[in-house]
C-alpha atoms as a PDB file:
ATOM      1  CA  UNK A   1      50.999  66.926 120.677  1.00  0.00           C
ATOM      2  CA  UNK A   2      51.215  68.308 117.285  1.00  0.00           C
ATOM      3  CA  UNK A   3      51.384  71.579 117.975  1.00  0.00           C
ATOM      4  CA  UNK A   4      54.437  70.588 120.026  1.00  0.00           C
ATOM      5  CA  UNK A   5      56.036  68.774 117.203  1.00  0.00           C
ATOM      6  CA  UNK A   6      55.143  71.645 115.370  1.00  0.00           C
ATOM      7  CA  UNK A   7      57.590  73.476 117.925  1.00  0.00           C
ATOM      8  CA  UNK A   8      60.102  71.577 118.139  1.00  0.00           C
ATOM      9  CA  UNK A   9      60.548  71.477 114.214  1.00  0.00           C
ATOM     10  CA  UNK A  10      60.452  74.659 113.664  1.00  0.00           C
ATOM     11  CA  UNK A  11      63.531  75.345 116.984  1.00  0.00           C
ATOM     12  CA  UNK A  12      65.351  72.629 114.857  1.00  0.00           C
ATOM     13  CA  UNK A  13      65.213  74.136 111.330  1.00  0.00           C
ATOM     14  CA  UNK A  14      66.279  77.815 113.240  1.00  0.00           C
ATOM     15  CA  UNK A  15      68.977  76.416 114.883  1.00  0.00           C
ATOM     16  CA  UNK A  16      70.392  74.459 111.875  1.00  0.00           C
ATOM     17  CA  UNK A  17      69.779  77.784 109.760  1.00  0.00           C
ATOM     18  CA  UNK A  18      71.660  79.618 111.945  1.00  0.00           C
ATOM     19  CA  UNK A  19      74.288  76.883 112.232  1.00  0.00           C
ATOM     20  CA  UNK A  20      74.824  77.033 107.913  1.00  0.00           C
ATOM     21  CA  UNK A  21      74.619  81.186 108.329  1.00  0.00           C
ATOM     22  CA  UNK A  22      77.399  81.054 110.926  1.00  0.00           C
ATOM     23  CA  UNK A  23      79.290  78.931 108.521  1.00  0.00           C
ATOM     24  CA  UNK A  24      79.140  79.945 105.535  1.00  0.00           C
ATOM     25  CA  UNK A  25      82.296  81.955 104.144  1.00  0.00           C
ATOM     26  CA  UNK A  26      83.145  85.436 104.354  1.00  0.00           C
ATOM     27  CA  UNK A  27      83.775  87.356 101.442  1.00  0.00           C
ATOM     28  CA  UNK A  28      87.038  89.397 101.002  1.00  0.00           C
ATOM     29  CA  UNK A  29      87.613  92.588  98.171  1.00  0.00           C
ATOM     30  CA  UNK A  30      91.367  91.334  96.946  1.00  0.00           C
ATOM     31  CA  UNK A  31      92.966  94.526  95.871  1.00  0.00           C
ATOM     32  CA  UNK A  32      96.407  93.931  93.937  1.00  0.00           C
ATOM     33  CA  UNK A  33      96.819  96.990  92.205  1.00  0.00           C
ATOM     34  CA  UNK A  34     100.185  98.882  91.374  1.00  0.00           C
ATOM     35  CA  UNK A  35     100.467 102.519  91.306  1.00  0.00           C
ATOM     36  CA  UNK A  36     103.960 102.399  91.695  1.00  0.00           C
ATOM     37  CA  UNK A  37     106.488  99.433  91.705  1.00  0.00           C
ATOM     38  CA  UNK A  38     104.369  96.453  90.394  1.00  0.00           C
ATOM     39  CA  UNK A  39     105.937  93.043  92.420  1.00  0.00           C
ATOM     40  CA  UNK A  40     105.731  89.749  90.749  1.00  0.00           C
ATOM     41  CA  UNK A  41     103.260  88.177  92.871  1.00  0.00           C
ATOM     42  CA  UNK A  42     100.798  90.786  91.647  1.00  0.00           C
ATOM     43  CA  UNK A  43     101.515  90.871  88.128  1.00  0.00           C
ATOM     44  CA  UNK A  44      98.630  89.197  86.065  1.00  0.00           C
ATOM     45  CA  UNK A  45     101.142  89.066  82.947  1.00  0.00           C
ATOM     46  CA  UNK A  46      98.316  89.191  80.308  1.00  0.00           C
ATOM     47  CA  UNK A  47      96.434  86.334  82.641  1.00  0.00           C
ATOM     48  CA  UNK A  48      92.994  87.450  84.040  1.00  0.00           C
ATOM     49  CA  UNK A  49      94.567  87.083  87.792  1.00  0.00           C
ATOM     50  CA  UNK A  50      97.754  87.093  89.131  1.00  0.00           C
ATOM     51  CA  UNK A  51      99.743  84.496  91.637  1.00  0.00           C
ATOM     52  CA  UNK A  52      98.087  86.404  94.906  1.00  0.00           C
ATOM     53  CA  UNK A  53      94.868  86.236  93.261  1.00  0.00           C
ATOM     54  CA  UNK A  54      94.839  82.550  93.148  1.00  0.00           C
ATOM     55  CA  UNK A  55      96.671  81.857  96.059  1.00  0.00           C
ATOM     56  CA  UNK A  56      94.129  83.631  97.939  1.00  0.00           C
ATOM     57  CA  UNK A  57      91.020  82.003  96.373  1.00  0.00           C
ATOM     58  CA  UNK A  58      92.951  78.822  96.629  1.00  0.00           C
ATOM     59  CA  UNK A  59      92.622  79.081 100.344  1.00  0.00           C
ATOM     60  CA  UNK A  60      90.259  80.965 100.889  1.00  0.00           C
ATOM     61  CA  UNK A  61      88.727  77.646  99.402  1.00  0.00           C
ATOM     62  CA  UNK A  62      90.593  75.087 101.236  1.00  0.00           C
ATOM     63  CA  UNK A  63      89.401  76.559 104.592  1.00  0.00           C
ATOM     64  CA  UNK A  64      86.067  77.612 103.991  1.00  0.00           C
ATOM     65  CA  UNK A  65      86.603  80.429 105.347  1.00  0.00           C
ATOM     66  CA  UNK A  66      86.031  83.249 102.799  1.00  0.00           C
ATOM     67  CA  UNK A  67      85.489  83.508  99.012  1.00  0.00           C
ATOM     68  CA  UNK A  68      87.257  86.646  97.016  1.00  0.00           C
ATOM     69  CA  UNK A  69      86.949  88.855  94.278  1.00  0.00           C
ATOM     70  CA  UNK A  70      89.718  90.383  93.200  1.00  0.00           C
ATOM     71  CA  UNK A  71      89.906  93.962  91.441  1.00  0.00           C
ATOM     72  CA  UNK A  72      92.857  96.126  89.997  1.00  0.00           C
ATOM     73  CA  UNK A  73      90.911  99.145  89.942  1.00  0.00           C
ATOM     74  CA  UNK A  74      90.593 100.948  93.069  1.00  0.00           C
ATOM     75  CA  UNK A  75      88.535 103.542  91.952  1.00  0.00           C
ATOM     76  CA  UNK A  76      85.682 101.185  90.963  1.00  0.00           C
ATOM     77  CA  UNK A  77      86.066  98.621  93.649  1.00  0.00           C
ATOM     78  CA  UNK A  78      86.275 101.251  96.603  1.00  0.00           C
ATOM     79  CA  UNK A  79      83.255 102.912  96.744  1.00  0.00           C
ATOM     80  CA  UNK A  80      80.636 103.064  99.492  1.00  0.00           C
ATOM     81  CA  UNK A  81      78.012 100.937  97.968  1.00  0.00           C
ATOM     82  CA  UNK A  82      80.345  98.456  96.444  1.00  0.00           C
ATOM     83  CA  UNK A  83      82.169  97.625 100.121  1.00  0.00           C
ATOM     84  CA  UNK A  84      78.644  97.215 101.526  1.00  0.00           C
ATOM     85  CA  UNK A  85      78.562  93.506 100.216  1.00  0.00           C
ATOM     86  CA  UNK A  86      82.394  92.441 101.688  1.00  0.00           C
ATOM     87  CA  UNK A  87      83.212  91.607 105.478  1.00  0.00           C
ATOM     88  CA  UNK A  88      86.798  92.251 104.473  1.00  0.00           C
ATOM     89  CA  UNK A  89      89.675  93.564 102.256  1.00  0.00           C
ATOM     90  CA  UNK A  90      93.156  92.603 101.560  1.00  0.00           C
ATOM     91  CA  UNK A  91      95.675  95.234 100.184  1.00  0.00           C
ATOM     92  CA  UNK A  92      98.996  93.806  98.220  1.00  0.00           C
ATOM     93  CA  UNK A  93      99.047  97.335  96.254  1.00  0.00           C
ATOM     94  CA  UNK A  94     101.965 100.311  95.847  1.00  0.00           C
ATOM     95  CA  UNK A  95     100.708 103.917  95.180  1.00  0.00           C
ATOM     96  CA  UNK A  96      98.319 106.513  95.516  1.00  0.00           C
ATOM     97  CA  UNK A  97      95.263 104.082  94.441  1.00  0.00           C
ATOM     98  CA  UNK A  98      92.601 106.694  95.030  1.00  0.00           C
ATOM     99  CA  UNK A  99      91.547 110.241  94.585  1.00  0.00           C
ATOM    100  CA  UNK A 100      91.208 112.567  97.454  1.00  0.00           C
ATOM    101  CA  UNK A 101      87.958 113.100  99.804  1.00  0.00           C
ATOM    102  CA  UNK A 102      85.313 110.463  99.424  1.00  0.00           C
ATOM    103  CA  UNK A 103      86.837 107.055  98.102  1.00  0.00           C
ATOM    104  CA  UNK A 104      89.598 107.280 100.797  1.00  0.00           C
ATOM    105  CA  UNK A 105      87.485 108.007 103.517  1.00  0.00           C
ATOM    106  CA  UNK A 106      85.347 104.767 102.577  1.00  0.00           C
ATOM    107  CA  UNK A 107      88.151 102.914 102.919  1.00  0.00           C
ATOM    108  CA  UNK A 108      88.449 104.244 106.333  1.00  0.00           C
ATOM    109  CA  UNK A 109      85.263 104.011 107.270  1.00  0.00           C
ATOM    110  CA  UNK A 110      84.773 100.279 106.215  1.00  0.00           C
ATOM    111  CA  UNK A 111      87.570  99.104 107.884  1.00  0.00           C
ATOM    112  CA  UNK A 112      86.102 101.099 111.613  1.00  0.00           C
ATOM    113  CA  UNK A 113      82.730 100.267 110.908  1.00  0.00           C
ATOM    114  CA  UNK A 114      83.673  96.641 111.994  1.00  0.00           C
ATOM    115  CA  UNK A 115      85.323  95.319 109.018  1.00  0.00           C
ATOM    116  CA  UNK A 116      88.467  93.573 108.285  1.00  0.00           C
ATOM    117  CA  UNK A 117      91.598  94.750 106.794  1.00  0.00           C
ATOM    118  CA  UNK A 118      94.851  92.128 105.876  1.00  0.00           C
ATOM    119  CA  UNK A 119      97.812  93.634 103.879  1.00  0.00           C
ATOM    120  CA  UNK A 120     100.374  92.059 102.695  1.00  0.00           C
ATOM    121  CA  UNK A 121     104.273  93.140 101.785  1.00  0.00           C
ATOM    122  CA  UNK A 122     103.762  96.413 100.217  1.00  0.00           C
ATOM    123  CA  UNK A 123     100.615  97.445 101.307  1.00  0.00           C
ATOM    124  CA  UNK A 124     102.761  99.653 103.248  1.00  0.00           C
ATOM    125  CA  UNK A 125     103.917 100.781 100.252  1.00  0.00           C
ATOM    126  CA  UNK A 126     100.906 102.332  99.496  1.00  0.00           C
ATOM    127  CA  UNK A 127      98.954 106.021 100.381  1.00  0.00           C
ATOM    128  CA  UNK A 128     102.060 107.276 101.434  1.00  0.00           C
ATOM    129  CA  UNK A 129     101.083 110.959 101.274  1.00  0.00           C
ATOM    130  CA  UNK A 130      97.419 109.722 102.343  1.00  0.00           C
ATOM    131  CA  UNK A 131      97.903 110.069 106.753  1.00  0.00           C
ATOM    132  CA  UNK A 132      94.908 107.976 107.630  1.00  0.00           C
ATOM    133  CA  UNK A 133      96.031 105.170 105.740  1.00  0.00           C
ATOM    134  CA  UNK A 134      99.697 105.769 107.174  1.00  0.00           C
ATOM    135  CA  UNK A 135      98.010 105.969 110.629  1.00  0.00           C
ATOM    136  CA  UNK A 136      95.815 103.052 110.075  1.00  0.00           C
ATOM    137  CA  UNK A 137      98.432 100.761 109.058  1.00  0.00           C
ATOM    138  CA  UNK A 138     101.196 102.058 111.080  1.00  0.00           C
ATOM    139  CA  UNK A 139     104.071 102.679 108.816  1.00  0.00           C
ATOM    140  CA  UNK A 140     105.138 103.653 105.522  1.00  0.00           C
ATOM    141  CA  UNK A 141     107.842 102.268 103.544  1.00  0.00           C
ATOM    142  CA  UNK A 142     111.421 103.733 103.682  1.00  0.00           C
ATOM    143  CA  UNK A 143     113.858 101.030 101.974  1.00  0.00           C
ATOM    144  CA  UNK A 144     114.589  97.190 102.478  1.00  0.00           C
ATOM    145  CA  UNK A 145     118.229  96.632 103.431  1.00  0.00           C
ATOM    146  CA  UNK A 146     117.045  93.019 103.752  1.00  0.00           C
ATOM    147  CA  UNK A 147     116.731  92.675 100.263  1.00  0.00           C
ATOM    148  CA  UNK A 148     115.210  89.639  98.295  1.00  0.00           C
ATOM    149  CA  UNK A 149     117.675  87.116  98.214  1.00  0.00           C
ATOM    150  CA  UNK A 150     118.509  87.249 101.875  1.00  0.00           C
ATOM    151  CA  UNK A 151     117.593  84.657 104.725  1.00  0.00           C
ATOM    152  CA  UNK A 152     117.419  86.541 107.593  1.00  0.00           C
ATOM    153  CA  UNK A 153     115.852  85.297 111.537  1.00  0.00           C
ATOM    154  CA  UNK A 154     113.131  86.527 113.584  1.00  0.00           C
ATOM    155  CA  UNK A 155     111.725  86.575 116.737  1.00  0.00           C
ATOM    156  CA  UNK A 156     108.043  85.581 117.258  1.00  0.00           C
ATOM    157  CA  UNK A 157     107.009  87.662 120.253  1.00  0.00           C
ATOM    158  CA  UNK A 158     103.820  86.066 121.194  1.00  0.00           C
ATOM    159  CA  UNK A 159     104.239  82.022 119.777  1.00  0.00           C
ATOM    160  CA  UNK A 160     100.788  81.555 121.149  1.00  0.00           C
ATOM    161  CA  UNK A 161      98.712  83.715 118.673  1.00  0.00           C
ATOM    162  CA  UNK A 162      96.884  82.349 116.376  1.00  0.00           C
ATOM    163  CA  UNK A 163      97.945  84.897 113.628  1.00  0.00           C
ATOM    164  CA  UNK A 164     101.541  83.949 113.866  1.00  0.00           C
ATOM    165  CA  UNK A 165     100.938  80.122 116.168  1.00  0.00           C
ATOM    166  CA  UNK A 166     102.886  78.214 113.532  1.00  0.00           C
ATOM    167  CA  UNK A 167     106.133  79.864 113.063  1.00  0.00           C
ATOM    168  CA  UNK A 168     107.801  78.822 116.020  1.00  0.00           C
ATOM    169  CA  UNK A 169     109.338  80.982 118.593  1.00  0.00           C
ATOM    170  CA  UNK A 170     112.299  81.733 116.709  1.00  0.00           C
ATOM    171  CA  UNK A 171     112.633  81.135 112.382  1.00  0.00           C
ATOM    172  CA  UNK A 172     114.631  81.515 109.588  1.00  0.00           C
ATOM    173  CA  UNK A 173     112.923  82.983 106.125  1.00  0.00           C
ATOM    174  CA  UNK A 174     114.088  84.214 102.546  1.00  0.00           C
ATOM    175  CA  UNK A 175     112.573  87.666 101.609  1.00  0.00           C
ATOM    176  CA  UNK A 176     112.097  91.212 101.222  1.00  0.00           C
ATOM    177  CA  UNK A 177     112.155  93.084 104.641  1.00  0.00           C
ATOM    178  CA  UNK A 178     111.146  96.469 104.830  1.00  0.00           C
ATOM    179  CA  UNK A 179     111.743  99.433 107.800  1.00  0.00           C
ATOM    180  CA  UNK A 180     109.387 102.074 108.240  1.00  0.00           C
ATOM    181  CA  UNK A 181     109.036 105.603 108.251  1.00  0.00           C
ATOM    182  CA  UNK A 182     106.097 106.960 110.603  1.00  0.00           C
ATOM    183  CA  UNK A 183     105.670 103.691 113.036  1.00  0.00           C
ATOM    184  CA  UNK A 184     104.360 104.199 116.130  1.00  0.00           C
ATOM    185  CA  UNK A 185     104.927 101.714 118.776  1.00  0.00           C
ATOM    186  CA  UNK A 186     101.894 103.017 120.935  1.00  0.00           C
ATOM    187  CA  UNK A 187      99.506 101.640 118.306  1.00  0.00           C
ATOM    188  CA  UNK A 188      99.910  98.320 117.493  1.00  0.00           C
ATOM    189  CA  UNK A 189     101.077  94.585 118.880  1.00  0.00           C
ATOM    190  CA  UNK A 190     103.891  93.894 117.141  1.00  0.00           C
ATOM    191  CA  UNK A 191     103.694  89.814 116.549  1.00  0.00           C
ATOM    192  CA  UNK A 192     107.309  89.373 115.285  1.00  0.00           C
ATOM    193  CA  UNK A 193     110.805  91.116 114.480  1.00  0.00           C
ATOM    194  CA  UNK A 194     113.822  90.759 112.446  1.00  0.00           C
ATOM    195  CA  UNK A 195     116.190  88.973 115.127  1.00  0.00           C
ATOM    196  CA  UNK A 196     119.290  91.110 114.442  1.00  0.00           C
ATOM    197  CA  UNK A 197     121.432  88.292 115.955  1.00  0.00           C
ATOM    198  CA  UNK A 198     120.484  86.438 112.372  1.00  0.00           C
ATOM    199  CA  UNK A 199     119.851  89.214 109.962  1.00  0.00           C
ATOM    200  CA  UNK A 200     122.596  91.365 107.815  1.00  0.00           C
ATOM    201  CA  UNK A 201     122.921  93.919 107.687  1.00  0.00           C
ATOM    202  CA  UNK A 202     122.245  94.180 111.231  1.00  0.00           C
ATOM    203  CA  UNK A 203     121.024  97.611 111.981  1.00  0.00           C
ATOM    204  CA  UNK A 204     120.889  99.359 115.453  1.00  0.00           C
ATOM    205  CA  UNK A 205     117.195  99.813 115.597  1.00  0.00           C
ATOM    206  CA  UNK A 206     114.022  97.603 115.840  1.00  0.00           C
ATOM    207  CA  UNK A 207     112.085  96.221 112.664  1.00  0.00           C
ATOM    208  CA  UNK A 208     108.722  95.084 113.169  1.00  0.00           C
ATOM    209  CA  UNK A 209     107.211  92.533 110.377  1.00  0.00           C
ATOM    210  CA  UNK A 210     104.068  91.638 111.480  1.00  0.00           C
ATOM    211  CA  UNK A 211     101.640  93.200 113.598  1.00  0.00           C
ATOM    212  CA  UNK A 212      98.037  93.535 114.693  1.00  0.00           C
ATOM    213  CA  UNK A 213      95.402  96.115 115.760  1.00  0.00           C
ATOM    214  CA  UNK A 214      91.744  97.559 116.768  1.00  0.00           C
ATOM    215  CA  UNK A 215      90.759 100.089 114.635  1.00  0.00           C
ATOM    216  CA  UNK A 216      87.234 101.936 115.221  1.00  0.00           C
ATOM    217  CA  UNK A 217      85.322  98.539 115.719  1.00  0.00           C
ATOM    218  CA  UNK A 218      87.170  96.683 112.889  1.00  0.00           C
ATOM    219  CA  UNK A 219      90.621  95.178 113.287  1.00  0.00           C
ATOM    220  CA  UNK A 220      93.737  95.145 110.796  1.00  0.00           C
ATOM    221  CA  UNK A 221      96.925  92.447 110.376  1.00  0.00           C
ATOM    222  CA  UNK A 222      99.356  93.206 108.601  1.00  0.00           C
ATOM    223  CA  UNK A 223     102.242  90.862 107.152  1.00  0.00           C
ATOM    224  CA  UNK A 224     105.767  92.243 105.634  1.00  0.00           C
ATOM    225  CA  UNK A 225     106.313  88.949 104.253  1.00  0.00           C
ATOM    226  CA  UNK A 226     105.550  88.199 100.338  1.00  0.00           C
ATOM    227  CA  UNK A 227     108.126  90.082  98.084  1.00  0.00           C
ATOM    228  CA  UNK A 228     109.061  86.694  96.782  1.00  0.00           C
ATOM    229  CA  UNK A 229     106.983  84.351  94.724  1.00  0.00           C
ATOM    230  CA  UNK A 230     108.005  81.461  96.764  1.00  0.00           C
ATOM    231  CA  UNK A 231     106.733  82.838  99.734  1.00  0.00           C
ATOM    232  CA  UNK A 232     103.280  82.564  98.506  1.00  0.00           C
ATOM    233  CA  UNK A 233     103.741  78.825  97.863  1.00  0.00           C
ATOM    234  CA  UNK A 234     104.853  78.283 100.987  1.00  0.00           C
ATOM    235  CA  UNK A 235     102.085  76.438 103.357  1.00  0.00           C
ATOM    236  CA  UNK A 236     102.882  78.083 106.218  1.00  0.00           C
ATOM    237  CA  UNK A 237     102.853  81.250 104.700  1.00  0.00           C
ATOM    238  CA  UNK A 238      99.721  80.386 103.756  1.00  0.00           C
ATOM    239  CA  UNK A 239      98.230  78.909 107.007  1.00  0.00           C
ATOM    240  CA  UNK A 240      99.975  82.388 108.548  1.00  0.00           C
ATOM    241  CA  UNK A 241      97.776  84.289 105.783  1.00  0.00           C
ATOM    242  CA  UNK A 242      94.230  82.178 106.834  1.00  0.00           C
ATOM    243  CA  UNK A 243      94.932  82.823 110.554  1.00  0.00           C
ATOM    244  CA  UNK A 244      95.328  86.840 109.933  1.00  0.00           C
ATOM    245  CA  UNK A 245      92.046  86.719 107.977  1.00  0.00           C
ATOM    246  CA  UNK A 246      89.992  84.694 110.690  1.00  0.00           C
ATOM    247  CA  UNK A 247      91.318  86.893 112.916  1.00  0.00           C
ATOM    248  CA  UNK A 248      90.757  89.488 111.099  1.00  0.00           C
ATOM    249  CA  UNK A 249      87.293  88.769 110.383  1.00  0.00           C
ATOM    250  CA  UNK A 250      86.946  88.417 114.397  1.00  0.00           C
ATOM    251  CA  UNK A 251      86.402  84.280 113.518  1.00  0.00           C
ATOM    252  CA  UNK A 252      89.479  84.064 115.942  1.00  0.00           C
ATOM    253  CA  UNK A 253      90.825  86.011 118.787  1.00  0.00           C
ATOM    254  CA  UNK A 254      93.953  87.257 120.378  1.00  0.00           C
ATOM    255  CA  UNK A 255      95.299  90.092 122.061  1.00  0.00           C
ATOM    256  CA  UNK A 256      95.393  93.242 119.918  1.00  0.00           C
ATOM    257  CA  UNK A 257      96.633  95.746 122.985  1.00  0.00           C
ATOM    258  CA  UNK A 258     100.035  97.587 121.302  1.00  0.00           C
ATOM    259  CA  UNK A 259     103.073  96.554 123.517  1.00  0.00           C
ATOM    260  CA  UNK A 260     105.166  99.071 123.166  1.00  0.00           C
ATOM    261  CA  UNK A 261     107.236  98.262 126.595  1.00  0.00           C
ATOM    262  CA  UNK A 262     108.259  94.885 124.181  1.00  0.00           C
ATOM    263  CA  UNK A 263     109.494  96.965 121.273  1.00  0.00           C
ATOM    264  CA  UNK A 264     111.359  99.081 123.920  1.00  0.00           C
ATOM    265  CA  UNK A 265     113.089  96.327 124.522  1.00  0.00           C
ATOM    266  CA  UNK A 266     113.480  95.220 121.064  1.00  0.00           C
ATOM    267  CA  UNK A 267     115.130  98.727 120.267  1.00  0.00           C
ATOM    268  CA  UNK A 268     117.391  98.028 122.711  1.00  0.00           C
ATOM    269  CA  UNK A 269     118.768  94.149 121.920  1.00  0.00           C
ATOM    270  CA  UNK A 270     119.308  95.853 118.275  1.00  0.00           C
ATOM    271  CA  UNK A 271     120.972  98.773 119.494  1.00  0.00           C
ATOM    272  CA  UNK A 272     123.661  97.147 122.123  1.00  0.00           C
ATOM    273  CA  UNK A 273     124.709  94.376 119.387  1.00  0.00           C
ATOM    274  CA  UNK A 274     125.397  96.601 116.925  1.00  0.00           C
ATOM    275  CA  UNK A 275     126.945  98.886 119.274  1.00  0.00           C
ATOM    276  CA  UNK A 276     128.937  96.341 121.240  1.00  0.00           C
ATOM    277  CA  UNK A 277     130.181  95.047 117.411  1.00  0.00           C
ATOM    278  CA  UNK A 278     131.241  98.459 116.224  1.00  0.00           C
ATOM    279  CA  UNK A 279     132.619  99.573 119.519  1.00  0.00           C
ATOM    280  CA  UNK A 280     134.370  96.793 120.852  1.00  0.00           C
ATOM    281  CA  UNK A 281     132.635  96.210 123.803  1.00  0.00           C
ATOM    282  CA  UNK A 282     130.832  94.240 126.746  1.00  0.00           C
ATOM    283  CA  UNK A 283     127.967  92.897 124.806  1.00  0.00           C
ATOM    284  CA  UNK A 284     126.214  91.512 127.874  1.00  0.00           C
ATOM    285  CA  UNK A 285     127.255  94.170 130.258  1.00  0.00           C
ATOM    286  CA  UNK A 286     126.051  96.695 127.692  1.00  0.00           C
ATOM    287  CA  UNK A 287     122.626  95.366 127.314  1.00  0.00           C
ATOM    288  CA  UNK A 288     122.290  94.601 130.696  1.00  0.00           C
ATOM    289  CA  UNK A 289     123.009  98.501 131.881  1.00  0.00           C
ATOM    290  CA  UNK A 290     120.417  99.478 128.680  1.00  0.00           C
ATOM    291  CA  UNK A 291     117.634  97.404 129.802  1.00  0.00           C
ATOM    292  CA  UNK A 292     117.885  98.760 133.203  1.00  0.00           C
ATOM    293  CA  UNK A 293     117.143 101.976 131.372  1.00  0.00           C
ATOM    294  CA  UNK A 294     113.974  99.913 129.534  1.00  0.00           C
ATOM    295  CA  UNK A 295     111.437 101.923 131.662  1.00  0.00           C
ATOM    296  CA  UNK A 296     113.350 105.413 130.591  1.00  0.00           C
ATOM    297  CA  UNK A 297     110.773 106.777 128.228  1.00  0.00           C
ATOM    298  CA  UNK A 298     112.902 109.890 127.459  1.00  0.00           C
ATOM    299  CA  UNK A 299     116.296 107.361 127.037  1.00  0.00           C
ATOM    300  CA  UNK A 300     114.135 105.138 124.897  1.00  0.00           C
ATOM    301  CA  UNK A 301     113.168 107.693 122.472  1.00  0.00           C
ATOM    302  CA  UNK A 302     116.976 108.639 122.133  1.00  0.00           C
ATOM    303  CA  UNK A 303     117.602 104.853 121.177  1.00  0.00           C
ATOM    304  CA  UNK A 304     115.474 104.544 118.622  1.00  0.00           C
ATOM    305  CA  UNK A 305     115.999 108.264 117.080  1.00  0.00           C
ATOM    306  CA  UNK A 306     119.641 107.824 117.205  1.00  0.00           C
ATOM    307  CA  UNK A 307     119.807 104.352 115.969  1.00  0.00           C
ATOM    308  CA  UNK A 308     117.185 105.382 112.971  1.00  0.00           C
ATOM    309  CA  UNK A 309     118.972 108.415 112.032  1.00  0.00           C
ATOM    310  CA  UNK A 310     122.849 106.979 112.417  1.00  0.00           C
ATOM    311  CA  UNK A 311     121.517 104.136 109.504  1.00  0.00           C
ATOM    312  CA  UNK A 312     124.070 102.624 111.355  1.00  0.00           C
ATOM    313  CA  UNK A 313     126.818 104.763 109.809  1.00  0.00           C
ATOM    314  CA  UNK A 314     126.966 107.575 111.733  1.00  0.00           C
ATOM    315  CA  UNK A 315     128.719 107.036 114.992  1.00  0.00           C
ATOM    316  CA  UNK A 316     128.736 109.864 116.856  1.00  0.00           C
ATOM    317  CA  UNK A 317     124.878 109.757 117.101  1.00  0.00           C
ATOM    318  CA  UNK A 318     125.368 105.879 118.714  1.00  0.00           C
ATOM    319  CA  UNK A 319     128.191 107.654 120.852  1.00  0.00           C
ATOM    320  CA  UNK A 320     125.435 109.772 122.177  1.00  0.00           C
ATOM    321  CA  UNK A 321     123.153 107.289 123.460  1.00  0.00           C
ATOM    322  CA  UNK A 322     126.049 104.715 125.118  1.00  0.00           C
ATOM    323  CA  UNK A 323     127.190 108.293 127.620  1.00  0.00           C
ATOM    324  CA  UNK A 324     123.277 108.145 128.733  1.00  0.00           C
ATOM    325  CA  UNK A 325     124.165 104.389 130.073  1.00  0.00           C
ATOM    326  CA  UNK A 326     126.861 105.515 131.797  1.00  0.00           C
END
């Protein structure tokens, strides 16, 4: 009998060890250094941290779901033995932040070994000459037409993931947008898009804001959103910011498989309404003959060349792609 109360205190204390192990927080490297163009959000201004750095710790805080420790200093805060104590990283950086070989590669191989990796804004701003960070996080900056002080739509793709759960299906938001150089569709799940419909300028190609991906065993979100400083106070910024870290941090799940027939289609809706304003035609018949071209790999990759490279000035190259609908 008291061996057996012995037992059953000892299954108790294991299970309600495990229980506090399983709960207690995560803990996150914040990196918000500037290499190049240092944004406001990230600018300590003679402070010891800076309005991401407390935004983050904030809810990090709130949720109990990680703690942080924040570094501007790549070069000491990347390093093999120092990423052995974090289950995650968050990037809100511009530049070249490390040295070739080594450092860069332990970036890479933290994030693959299982880890998580959330960037923010200009974290795809950042490595730019560096291809395994391009490839990792899909894109590299090349301009923001949307620029600051414009309120431009989207279109939330999957309204039922929890990343991106409580912006609605379609939304309205003030801030920086970028567009991408070296973004490929076949690697990611693009969450949501500029809705050209709601955006100026409207351009004739797809621009994906958020997405999400496997990489190696780890996974990565990524977040265009936070130029402004009032996008940071926003609470559903923020509650869209917790949700890419849980998920992140595998705490969460949702799809991750790239979708690039959805982009296809994405390319397209941009590309007819721009065409059908500049041209003077059939909106609907126009996107109507496109889509039926959706499945066209070799007609989709002429839609989003030619609607990258016109910057939607060039005309002849948008003249090109309508006598392939024909």
């Amino acid at each position: 009998m008291i061996f057996h109360k012995f037992l059953m205190a000892a299954v108790c204390g294991l299970f309600l060890f495990n229980t506090i192990a399983e709960a207690a927080p995560k803990k996150i490297l914040v990196i918000t250094q500037s290499a190049g163009f240092r944004h406001q959000p990230v600018n300590r201004k003679g402070k010891e941290t800076c309005q991401v750095e407390d935004v983050l710790a904030k809810i990090g805080k709130s949720s109990g779901i990680f703690t942080t420790v924040n570094s501007q200093n790549s070069i000491e805060a990347i390093t093999r033995d120092n990423l052995k104590q974090f289950d995650g990283i968050f990037f809100y950086t511009t530049g070249m932040l490390l040295p070739d070989g080594d450092p860069r590669e332990a970036l890479m191989d933290f994030i693959k070994s299982g880890k998580g990796f959330v960037g923010a804004h200009s974290a795809a701003d950042t490595f730019k000459k560096y291809q395994g960070y391009v490839s990792m996080i899909n894109g590299s900056f090349a301009g923001h037409p949307w620029n600051a002080g414009s309120n431009n739509g989207f279109l939330n793709h999957e309204p039922t993931h929890p990343t991106v759960a409580m912006l609605g299906k379609e939304f309205m938001w003030k801030d920086e947008i970028y567009q991408y150089n070296n973004f490929d569709p076949s690697a990611v799940r693009v969450l949501f898009s500029l809705n050209m419909a709601k955006s100026k300028p409207q351009m004739p190609y797809h621009v994906p804001v958020c997405w999400v991906r496997n990489y190696g065993k780890g996974r990565v979100f990524f977040t265009n959103l936070g130029h402004n400083g009032s996008t940071w106070e926003n609470e559903t910024f923020q509650k869209h910011l917790i949700e890419g870290f849980k998920w992140s941090l595998k705490l969460t799940d949702g799809p991750a498989e790239p979708n690039p027939e959805l982009q296809a289609k994405e390319s397209i809706k941009a590309f007819a309404l721009f065409a059908s304003q500049k041209m003077n035609l059939d909106h609907d018949k126009l996107l109507k003959d496109m889509m039926a071209k959706s499945g066209d790999a070799k007609f989709i990759k002429l839609v989003r060349e030619n609607g990258w490279k016109s910057k939607g000035r060039n005309m002849d190259l948008i003249k090109a792609v309508l006598a392939e609908v024909k």
